[in-house]
N, C-alpha and C. Protein backbone atom coordinates (compact mmCIF):
# COMPACT_ATOMS: atom_id res chain seq x y z
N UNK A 1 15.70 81.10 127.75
CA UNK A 1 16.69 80.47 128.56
C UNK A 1 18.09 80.75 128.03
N UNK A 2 18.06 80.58 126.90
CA UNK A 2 19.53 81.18 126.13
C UNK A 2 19.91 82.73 126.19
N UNK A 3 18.80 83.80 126.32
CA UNK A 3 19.50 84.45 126.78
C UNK A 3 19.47 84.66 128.37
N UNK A 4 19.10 83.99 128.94
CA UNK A 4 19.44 84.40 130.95
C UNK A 4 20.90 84.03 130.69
N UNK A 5 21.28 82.88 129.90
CA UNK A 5 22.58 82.46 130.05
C UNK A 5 23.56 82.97 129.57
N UNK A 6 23.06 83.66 128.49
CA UNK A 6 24.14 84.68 127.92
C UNK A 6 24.58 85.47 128.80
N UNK A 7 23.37 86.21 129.42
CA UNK A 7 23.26 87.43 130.01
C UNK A 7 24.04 87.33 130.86
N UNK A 8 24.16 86.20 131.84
CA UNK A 8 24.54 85.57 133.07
C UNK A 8 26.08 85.50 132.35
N UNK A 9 26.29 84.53 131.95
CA UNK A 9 27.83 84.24 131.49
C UNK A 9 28.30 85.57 130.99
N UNK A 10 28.29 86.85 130.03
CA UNK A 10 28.40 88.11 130.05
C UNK A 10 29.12 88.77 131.11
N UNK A 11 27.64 88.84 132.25
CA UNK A 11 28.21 89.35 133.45
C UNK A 11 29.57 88.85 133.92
N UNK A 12 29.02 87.69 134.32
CA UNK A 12 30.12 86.95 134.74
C UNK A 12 31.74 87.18 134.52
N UNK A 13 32.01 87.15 132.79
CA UNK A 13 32.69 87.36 132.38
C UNK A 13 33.16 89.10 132.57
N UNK A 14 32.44 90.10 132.46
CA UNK A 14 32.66 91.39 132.41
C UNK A 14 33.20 91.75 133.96
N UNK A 15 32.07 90.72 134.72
CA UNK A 15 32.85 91.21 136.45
C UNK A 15 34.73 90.81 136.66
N UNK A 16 34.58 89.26 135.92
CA UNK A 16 36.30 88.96 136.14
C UNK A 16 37.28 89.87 135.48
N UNK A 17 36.63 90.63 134.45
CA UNK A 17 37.92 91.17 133.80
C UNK A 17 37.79 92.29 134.89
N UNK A 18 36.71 93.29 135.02
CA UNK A 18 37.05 94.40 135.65
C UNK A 18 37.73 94.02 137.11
N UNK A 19 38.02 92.96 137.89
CA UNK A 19 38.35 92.56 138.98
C UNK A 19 39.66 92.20 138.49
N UNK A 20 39.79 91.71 137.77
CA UNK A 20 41.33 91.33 137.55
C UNK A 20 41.98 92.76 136.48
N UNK A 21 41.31 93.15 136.04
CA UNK A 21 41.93 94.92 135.92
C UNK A 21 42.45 95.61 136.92
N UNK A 22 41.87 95.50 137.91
CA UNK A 22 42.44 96.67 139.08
C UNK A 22 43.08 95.74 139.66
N UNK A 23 44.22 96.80 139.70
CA UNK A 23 45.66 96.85 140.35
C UNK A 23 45.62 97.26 141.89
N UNK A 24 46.32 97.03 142.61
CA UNK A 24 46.48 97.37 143.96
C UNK A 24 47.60 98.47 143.49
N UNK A 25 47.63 99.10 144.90
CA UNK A 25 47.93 100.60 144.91
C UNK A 25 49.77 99.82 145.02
N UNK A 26 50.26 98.67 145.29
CA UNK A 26 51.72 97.89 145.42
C UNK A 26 51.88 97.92 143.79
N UNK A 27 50.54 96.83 143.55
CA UNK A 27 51.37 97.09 142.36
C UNK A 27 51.65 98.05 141.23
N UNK A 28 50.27 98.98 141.39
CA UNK A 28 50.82 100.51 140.57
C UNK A 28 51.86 101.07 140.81
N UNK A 29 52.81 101.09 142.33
CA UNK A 29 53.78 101.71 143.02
C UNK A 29 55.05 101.12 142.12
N UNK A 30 54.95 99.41 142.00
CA UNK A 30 56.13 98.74 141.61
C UNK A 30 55.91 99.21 139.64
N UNK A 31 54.96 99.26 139.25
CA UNK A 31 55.08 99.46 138.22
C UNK A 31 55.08 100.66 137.57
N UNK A 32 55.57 101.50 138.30
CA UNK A 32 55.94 103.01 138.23
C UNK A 32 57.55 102.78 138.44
N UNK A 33 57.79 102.44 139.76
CA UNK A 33 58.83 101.71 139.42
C UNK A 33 59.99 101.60 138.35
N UNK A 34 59.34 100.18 137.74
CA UNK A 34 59.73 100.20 137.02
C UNK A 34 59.77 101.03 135.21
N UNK A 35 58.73 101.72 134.80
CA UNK A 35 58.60 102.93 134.18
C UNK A 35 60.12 103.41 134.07
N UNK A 36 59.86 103.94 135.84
CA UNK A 36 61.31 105.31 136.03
C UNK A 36 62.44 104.60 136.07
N UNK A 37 62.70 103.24 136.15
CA UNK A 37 63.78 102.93 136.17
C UNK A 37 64.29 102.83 134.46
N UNK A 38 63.30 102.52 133.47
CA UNK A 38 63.29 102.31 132.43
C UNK A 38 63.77 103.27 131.73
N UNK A 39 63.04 104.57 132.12
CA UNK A 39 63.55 106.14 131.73
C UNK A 39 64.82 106.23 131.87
N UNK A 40 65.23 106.13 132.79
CA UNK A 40 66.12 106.50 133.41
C UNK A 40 67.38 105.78 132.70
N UNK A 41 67.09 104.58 132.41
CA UNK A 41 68.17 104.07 131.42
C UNK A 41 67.89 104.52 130.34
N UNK A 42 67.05 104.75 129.67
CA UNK A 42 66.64 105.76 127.99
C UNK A 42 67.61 107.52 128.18
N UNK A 43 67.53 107.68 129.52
CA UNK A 43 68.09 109.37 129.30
C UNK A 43 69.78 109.07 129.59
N UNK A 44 69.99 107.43 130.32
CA UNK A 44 71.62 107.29 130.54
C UNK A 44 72.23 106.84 128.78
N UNK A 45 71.17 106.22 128.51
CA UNK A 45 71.82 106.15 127.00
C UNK A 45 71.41 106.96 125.89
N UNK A 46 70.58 108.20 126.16
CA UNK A 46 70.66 109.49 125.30
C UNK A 46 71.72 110.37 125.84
N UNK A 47 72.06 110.52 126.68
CA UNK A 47 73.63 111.29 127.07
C UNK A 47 74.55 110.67 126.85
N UNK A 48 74.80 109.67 126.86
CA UNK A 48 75.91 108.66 126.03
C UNK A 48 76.38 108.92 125.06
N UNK A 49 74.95 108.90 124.00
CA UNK A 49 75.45 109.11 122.61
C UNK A 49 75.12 110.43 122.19
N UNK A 50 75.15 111.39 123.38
CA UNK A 50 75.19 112.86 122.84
C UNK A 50 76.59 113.22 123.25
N UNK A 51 77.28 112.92 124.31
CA UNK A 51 78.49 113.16 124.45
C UNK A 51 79.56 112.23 123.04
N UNK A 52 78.84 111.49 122.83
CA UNK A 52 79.95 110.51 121.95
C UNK A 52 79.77 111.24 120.49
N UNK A 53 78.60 112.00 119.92
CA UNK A 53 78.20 112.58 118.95
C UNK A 53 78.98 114.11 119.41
N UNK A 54 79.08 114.58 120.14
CA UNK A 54 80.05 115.87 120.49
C UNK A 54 81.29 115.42 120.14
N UNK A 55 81.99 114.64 121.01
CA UNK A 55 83.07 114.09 120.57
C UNK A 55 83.87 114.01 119.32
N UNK A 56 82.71 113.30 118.59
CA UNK A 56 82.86 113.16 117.41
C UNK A 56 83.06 114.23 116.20
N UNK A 57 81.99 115.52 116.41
CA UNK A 57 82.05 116.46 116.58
C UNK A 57 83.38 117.17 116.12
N UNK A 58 84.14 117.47 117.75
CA UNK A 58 85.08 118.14 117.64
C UNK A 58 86.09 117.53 116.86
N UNK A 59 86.33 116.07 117.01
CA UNK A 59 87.36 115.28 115.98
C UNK A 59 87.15 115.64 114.67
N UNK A 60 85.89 115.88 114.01
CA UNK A 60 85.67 116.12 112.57
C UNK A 60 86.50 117.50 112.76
N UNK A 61 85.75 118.29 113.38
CA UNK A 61 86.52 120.27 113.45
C UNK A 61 87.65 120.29 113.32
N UNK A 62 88.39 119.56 114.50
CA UNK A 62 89.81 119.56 114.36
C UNK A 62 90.82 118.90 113.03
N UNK A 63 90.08 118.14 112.77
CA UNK A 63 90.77 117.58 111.60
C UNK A 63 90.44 118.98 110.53
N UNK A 64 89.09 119.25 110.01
CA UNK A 64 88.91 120.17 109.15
C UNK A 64 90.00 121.41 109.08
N UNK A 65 89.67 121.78 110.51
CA UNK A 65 90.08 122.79 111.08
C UNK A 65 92.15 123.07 110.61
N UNK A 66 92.67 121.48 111.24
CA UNK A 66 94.10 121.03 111.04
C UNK A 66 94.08 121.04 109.51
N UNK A 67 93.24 120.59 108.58
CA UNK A 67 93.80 121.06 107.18
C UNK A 67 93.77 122.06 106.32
N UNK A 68 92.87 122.76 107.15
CA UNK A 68 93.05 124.32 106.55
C UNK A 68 94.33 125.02 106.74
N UNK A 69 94.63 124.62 108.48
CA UNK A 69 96.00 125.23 108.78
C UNK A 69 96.82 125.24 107.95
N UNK A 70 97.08 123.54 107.77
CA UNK A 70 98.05 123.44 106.69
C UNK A 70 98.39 124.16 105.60
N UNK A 71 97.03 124.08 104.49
CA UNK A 71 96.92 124.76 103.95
C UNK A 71 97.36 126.30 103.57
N UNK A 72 97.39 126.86 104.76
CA UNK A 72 97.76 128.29 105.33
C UNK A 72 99.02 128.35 104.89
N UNK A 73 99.93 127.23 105.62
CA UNK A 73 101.10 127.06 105.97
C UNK A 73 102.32 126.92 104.45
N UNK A 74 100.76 126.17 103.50
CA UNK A 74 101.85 126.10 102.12
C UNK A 74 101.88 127.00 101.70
N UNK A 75 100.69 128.00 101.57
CA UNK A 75 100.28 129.52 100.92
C UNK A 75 101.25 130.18 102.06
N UNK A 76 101.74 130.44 102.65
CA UNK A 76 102.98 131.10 103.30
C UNK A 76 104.19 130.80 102.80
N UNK A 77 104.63 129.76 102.51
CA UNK A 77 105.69 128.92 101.76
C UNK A 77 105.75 129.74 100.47
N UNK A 78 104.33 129.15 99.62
CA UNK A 78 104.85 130.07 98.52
C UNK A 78 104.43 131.26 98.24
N UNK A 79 103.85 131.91 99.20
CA UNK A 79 104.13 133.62 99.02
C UNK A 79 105.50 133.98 99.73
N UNK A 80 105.98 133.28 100.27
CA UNK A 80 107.75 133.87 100.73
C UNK A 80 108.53 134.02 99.77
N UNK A 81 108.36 132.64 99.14
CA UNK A 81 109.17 132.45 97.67
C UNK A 81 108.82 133.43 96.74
N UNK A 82 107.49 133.95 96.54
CA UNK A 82 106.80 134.97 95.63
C UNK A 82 107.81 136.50 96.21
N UNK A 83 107.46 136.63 97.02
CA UNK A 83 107.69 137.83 97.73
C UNK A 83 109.32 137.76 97.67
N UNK A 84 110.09 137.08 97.67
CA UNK A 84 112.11 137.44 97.54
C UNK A 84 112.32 137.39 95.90
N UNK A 85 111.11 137.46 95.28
CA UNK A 85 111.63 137.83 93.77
C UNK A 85 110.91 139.00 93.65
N UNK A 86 110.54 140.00 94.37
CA UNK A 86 110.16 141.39 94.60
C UNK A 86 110.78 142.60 94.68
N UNK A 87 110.96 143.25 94.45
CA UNK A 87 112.04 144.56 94.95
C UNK A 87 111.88 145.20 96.03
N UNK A 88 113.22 145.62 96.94
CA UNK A 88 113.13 145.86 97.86
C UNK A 88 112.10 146.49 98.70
N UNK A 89 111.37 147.40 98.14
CA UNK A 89 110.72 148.38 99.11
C UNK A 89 109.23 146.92 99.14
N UNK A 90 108.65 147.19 98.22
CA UNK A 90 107.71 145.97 98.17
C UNK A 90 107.67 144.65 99.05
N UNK A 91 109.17 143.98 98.99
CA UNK A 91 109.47 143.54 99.42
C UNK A 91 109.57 142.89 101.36
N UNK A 92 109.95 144.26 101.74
CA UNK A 92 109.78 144.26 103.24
C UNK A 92 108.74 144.82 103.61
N UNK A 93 107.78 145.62 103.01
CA UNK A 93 106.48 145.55 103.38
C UNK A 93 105.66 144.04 103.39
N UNK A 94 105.27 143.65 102.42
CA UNK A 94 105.11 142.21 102.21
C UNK A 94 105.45 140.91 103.40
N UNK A 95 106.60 140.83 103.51
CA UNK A 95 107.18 140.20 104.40
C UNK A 95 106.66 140.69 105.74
N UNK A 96 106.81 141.74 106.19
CA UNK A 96 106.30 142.28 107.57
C UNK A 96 104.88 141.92 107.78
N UNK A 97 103.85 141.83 106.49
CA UNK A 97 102.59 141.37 106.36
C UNK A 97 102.39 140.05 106.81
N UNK A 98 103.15 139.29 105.84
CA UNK A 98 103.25 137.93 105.82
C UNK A 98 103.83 137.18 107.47
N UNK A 99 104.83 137.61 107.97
CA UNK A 99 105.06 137.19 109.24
C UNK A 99 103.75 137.77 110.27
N UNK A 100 103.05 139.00 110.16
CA UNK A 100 102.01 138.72 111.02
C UNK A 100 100.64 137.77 110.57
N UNK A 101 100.87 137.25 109.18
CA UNK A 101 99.34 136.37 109.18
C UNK A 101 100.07 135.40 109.66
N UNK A 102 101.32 134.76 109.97
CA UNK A 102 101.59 133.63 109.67
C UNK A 102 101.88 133.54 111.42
N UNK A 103 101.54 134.37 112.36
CA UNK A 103 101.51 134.37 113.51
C UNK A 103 99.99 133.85 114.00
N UNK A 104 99.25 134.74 113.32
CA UNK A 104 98.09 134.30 113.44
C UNK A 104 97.78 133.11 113.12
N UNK A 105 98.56 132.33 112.00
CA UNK A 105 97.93 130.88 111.77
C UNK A 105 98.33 129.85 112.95
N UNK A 106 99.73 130.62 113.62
CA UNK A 106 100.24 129.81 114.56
C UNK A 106 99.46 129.70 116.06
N UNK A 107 98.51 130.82 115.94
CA UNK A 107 97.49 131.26 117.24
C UNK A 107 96.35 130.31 116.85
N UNK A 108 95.82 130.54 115.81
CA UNK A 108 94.75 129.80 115.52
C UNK A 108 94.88 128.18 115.68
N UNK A 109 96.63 127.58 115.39
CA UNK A 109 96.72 126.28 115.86
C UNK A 109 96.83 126.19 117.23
N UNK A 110 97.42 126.82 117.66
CA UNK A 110 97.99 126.78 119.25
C UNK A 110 96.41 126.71 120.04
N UNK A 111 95.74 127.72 119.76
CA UNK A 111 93.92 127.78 120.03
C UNK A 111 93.04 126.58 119.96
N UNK A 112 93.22 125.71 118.87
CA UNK A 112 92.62 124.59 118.23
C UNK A 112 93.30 123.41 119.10
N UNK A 113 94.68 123.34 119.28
CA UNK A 113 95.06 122.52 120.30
C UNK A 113 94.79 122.31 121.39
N UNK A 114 94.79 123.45 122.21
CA UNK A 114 94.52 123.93 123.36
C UNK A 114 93.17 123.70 123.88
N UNK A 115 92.61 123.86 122.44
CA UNK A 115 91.01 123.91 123.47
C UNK A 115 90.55 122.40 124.03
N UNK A 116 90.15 122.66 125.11
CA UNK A 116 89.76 121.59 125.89
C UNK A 116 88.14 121.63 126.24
N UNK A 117 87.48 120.55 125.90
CA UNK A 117 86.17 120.25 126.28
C UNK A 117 85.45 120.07 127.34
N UNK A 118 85.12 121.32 128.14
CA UNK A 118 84.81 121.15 129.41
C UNK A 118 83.67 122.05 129.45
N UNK A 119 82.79 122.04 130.43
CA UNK A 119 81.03 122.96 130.19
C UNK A 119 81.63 124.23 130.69
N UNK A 120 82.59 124.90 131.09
CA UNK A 120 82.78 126.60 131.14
C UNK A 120 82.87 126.73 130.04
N UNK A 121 83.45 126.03 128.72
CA UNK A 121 83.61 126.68 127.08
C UNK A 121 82.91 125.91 126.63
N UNK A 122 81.93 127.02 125.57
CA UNK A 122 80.82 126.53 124.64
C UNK A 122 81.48 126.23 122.77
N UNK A 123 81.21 125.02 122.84
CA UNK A 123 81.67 123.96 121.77
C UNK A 123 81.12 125.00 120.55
N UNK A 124 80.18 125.12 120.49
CA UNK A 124 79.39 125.99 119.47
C UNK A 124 80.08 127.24 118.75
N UNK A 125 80.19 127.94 120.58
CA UNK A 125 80.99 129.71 120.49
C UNK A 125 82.40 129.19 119.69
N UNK A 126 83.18 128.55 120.31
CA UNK A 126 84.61 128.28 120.07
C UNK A 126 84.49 127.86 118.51
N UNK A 127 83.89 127.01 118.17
CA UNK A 127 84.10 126.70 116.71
C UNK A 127 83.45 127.66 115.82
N UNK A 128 82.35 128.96 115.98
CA UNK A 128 81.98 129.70 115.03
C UNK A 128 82.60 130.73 115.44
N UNK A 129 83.72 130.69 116.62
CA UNK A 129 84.60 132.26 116.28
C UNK A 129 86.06 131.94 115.66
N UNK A 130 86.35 130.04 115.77
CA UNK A 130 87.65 129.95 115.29
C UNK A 130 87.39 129.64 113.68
N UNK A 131 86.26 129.85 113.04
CA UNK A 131 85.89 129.32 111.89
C UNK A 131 85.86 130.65 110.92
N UNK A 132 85.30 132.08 112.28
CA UNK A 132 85.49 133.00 111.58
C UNK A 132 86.84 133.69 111.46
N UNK A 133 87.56 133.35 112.41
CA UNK A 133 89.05 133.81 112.61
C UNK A 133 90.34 132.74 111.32
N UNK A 134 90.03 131.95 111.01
CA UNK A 134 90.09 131.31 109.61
C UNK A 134 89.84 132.08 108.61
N UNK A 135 88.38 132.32 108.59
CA UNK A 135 88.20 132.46 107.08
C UNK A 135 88.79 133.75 107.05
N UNK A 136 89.27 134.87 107.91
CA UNK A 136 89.21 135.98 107.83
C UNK A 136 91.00 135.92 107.24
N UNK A 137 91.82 135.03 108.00
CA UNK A 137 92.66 134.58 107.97
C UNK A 137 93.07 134.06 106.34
N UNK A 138 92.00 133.66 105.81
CA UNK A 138 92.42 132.88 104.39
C UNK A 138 92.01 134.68 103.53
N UNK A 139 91.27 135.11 104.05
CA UNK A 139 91.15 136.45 102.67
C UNK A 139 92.32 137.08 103.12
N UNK A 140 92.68 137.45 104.08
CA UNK A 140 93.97 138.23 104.55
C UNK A 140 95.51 137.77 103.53
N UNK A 141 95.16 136.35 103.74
CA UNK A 141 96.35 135.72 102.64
C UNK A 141 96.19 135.89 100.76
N UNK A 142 94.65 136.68 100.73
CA UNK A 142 94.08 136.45 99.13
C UNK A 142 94.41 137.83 99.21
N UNK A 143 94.49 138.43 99.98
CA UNK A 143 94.38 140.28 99.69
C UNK A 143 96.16 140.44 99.57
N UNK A 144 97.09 140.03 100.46
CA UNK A 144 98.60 140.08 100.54
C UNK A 144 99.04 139.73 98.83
N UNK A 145 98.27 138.91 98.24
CA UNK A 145 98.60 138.70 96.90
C UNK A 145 98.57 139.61 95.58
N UNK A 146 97.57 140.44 96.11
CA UNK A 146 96.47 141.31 95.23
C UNK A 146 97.21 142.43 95.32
């Protein structure tokens, strides 16, 4: 008798869950639903903080970027000063050197200013050709010395 009743109460029990398991085809619909609506706020706040991480990004570059210039700008300073205690012929060669790197540093800022963040220019390209146009820029100023 104890077990018909098991057996019985078992069933019993196994039929309500599988009956109250299935979902109607409304509410699978609404709870898809909500899923995609859920996503959908997960991918509005993964572009959020990928644009805000770009952002951020370029503010680090530009700053980096702005103190190298500088940099440039004192090593021009005092290779001018270096260069008018030179003798003439030396002298205006040097100088003619020196005013074209020091054009270039002014391109490379004017470039760095200028650039604007918009999807026709790739953030990537722009900073590993103005990074190489720098460094090429800083040996140019190590070789004028040499």
């Amino acid at each position: 008798m104890k077990k018909i009743i098991f057996i019985l109460g078992l069933t019993v029990l196994m039929s309500g869950t599988i009956f109250i398991g299935c979902l109607s085809s409304d509410e699978k619909v609404e709870a898809a639903r909500n899923n995609l609506n859920d996503a959908n706020k997960d991918v509005q706040i993964a572009n959020q903080e990928l644009t805000q991480a770009k952002q951020d990004s370029i503010l680090m570059f530009r700053q980096e970027a702005a103190e190298r210039i500088s940099l440039n700008k004192k090593s021009i300073a005092d290779l001018k000063l270096k260069i008018s205690k030179e003798n003439k012929v030396l002298k205006a060669k040097n100088e003619k050197k020196l005013e074209e790197l020091e054009k270039r540093n002014n391109l490379l800022e004017k470039s760095l200013a200028d650039y604007k963040d918009d999807e026709k220019t790739k953030w990537s390209e722009f900073k590993i050709e103005f990074n190489n146009d720098l460094d090429e820029l800083g040996k140019a100023f190590q070789n004028l010395t040499k």
